[in-house]
N, C-alpha and C. Protein backbone atom coordinates (compact mmCIF):
# COMPACT_ATOMS: atom_id res chain seq x y z
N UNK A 1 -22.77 19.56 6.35
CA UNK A 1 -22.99 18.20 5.92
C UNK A 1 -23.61 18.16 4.52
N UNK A 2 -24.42 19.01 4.37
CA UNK A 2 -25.06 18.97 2.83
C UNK A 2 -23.94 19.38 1.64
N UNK A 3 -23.09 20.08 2.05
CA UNK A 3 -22.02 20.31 1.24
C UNK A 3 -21.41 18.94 0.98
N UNK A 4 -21.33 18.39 1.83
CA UNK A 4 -20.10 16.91 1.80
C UNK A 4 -20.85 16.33 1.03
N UNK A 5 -22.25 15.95 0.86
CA UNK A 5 -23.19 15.17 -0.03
C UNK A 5 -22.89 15.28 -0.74
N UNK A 6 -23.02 16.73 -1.29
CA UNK A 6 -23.04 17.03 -2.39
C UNK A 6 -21.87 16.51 -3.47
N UNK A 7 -20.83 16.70 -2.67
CA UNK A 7 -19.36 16.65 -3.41
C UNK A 7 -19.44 15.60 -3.80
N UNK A 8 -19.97 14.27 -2.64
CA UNK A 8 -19.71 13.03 -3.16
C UNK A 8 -20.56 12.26 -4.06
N UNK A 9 -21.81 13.03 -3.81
CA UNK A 9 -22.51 12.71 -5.14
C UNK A 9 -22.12 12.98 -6.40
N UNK A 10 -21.76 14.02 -6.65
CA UNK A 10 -21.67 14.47 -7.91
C UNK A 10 -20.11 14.29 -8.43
N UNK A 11 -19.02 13.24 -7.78
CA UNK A 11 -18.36 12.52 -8.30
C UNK A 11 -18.31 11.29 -8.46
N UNK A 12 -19.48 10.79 -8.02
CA UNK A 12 -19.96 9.53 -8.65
C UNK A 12 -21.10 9.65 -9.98
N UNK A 13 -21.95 10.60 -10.51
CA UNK A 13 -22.91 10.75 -10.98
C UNK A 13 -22.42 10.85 -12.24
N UNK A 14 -23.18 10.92 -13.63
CA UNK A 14 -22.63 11.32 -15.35
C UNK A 14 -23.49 12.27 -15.02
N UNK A 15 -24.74 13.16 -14.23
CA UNK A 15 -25.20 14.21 -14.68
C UNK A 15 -24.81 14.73 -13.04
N UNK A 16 -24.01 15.37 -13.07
CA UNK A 16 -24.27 15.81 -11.58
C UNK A 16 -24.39 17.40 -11.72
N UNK A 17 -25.11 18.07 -12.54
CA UNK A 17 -25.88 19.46 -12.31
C UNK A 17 -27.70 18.85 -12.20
N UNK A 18 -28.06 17.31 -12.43
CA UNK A 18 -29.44 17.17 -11.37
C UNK A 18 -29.20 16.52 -10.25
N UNK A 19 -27.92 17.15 -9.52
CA UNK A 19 -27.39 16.47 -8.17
C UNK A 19 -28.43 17.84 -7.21
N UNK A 20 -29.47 17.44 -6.35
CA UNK A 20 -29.68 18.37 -5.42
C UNK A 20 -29.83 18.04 -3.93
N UNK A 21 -29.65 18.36 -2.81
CA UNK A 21 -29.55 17.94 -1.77
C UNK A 21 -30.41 18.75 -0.89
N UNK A 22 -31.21 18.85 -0.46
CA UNK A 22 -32.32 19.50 0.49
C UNK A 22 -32.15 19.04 2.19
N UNK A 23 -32.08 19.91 3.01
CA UNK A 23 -31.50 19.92 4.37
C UNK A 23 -32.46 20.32 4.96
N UNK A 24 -33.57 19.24 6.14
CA UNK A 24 -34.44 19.61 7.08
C UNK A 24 -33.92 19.66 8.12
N UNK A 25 -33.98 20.88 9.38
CA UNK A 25 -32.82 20.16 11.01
C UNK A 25 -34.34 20.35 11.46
N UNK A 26 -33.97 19.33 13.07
CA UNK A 26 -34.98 19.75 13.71
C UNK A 26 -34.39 19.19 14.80
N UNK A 27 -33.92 20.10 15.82
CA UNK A 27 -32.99 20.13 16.65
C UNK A 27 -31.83 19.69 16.18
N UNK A 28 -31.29 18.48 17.46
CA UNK A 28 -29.67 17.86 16.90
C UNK A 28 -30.27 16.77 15.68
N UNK A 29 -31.27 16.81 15.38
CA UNK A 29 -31.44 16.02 14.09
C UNK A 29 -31.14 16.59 12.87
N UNK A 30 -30.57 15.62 11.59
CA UNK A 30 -31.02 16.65 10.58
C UNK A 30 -31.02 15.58 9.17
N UNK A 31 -31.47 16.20 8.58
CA UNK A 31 -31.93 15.03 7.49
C UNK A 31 -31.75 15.31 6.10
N UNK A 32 -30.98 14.69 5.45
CA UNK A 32 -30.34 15.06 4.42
C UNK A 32 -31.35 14.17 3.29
N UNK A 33 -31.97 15.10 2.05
CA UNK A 33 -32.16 14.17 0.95
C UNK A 33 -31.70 14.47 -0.27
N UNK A 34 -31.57 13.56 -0.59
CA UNK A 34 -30.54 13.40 -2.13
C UNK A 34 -31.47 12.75 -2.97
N UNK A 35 -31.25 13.79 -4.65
CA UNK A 35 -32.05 13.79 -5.69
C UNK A 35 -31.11 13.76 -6.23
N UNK A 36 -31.09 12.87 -7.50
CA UNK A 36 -30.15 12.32 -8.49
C UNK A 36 -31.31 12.06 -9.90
N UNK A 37 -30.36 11.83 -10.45
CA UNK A 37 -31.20 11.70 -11.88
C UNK A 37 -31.61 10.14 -11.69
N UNK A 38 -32.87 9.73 -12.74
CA UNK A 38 -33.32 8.79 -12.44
C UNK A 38 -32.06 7.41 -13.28
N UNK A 39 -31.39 7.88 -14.11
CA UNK A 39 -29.82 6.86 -14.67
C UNK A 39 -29.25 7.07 -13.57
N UNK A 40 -28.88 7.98 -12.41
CA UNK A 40 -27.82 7.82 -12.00
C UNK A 40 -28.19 7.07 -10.47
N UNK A 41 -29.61 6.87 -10.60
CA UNK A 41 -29.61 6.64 -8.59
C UNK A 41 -29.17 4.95 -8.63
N UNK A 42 -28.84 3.63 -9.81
CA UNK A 42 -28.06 2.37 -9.55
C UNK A 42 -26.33 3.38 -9.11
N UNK A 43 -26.08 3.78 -9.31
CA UNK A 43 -24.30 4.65 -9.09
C UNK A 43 -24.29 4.92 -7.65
N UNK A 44 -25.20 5.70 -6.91
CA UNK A 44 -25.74 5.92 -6.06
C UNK A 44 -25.80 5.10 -4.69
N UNK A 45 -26.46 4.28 -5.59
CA UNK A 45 -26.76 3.42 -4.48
C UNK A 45 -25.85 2.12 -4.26
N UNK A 46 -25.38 1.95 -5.34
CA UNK A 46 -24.51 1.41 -5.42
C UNK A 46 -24.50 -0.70 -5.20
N UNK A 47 -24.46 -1.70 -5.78
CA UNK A 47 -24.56 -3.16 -5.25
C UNK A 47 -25.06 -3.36 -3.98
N UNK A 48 -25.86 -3.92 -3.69
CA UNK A 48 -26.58 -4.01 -2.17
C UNK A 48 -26.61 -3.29 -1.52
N UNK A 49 -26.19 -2.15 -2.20
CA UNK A 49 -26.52 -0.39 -1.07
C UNK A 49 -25.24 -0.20 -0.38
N UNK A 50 -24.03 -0.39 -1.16
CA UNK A 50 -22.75 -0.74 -0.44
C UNK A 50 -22.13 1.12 -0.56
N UNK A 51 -22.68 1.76 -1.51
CA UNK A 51 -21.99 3.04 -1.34
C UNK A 51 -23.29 3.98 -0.68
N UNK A 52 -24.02 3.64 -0.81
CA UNK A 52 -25.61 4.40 0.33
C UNK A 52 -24.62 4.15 1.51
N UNK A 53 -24.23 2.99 1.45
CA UNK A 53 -23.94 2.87 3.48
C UNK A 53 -22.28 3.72 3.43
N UNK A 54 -21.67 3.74 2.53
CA UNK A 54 -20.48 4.33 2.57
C UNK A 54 -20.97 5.74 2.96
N UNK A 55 -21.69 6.46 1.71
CA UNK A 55 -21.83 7.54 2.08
C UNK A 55 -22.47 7.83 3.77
N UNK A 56 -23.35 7.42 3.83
CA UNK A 56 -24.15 7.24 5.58
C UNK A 56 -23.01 7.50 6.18
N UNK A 57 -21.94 6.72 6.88
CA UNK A 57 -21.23 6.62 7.29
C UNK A 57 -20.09 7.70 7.82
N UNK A 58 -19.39 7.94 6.40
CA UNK A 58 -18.91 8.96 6.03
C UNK A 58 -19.46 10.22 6.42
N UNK A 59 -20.58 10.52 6.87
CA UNK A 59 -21.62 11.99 6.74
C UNK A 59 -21.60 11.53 8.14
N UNK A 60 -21.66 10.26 9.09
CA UNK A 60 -22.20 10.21 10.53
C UNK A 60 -20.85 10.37 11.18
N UNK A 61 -19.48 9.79 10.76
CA UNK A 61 -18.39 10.14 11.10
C UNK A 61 -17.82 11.78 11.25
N UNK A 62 -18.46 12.87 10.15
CA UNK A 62 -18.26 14.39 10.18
C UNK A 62 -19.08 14.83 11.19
N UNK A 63 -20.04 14.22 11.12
CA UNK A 63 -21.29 14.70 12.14
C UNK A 63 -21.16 14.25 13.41
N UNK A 64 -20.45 13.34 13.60
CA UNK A 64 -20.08 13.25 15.46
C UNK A 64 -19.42 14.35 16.19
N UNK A 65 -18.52 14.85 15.36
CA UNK A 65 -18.02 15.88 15.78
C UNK A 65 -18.51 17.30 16.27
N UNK A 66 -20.08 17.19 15.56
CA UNK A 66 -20.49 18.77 15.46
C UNK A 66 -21.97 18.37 16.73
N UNK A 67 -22.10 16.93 17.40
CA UNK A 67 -22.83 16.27 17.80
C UNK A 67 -24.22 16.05 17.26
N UNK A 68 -24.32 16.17 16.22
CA UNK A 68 -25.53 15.96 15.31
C UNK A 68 -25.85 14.73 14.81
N UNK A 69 -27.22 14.40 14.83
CA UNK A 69 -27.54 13.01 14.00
C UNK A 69 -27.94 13.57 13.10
N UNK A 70 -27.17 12.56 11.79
CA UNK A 70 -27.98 13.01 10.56
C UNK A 70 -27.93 12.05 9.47
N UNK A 71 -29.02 12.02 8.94
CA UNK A 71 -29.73 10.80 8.35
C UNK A 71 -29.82 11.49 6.85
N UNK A 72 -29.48 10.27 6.04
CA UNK A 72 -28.97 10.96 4.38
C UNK A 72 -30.24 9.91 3.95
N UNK A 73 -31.10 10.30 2.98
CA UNK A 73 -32.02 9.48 2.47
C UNK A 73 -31.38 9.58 1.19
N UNK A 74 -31.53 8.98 0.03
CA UNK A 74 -31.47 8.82 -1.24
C UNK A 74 -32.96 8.90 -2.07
N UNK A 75 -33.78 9.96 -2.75
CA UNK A 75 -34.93 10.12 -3.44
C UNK A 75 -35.07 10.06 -4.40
């Protein structure tokens, strides 16, 4: 899952080498946070948080499969 972040961050981003993604599990939990440059986290996040929830989504749809919850923060 941190891989998939990653990808999709850093084709939305203009700096995406300060794209980093840090992965806590703790059990079937796991918690994804995303560090972006401080220009790029409006891209990010996108109009009323419309690509935050895309991405969410997208990451909870891969993750049903592997039965994991996992929660993407944006930092």
């Amino acid at each position: 899952m941190k891989e998939l972040v990653e990808v999709i961050a850093k084709a939305l981003v203009d700096h995406p080498e300060e794209v980093v993604v840090t992965e806590k599990v703790d059990g079937k939990n796991v918690t994804l946070e995303l560090h972006v440059a401080a220009a790029d986290m409006g891209k990010v996040i996108g109009k009323q948080g419309r690509i935050a929830k895309a991405i969410r989504s997208v990451v909870k749809a891969a993750s049903s499969k592997d039965n994991l919850r996992v929660d993407v923060e944006i930092v």
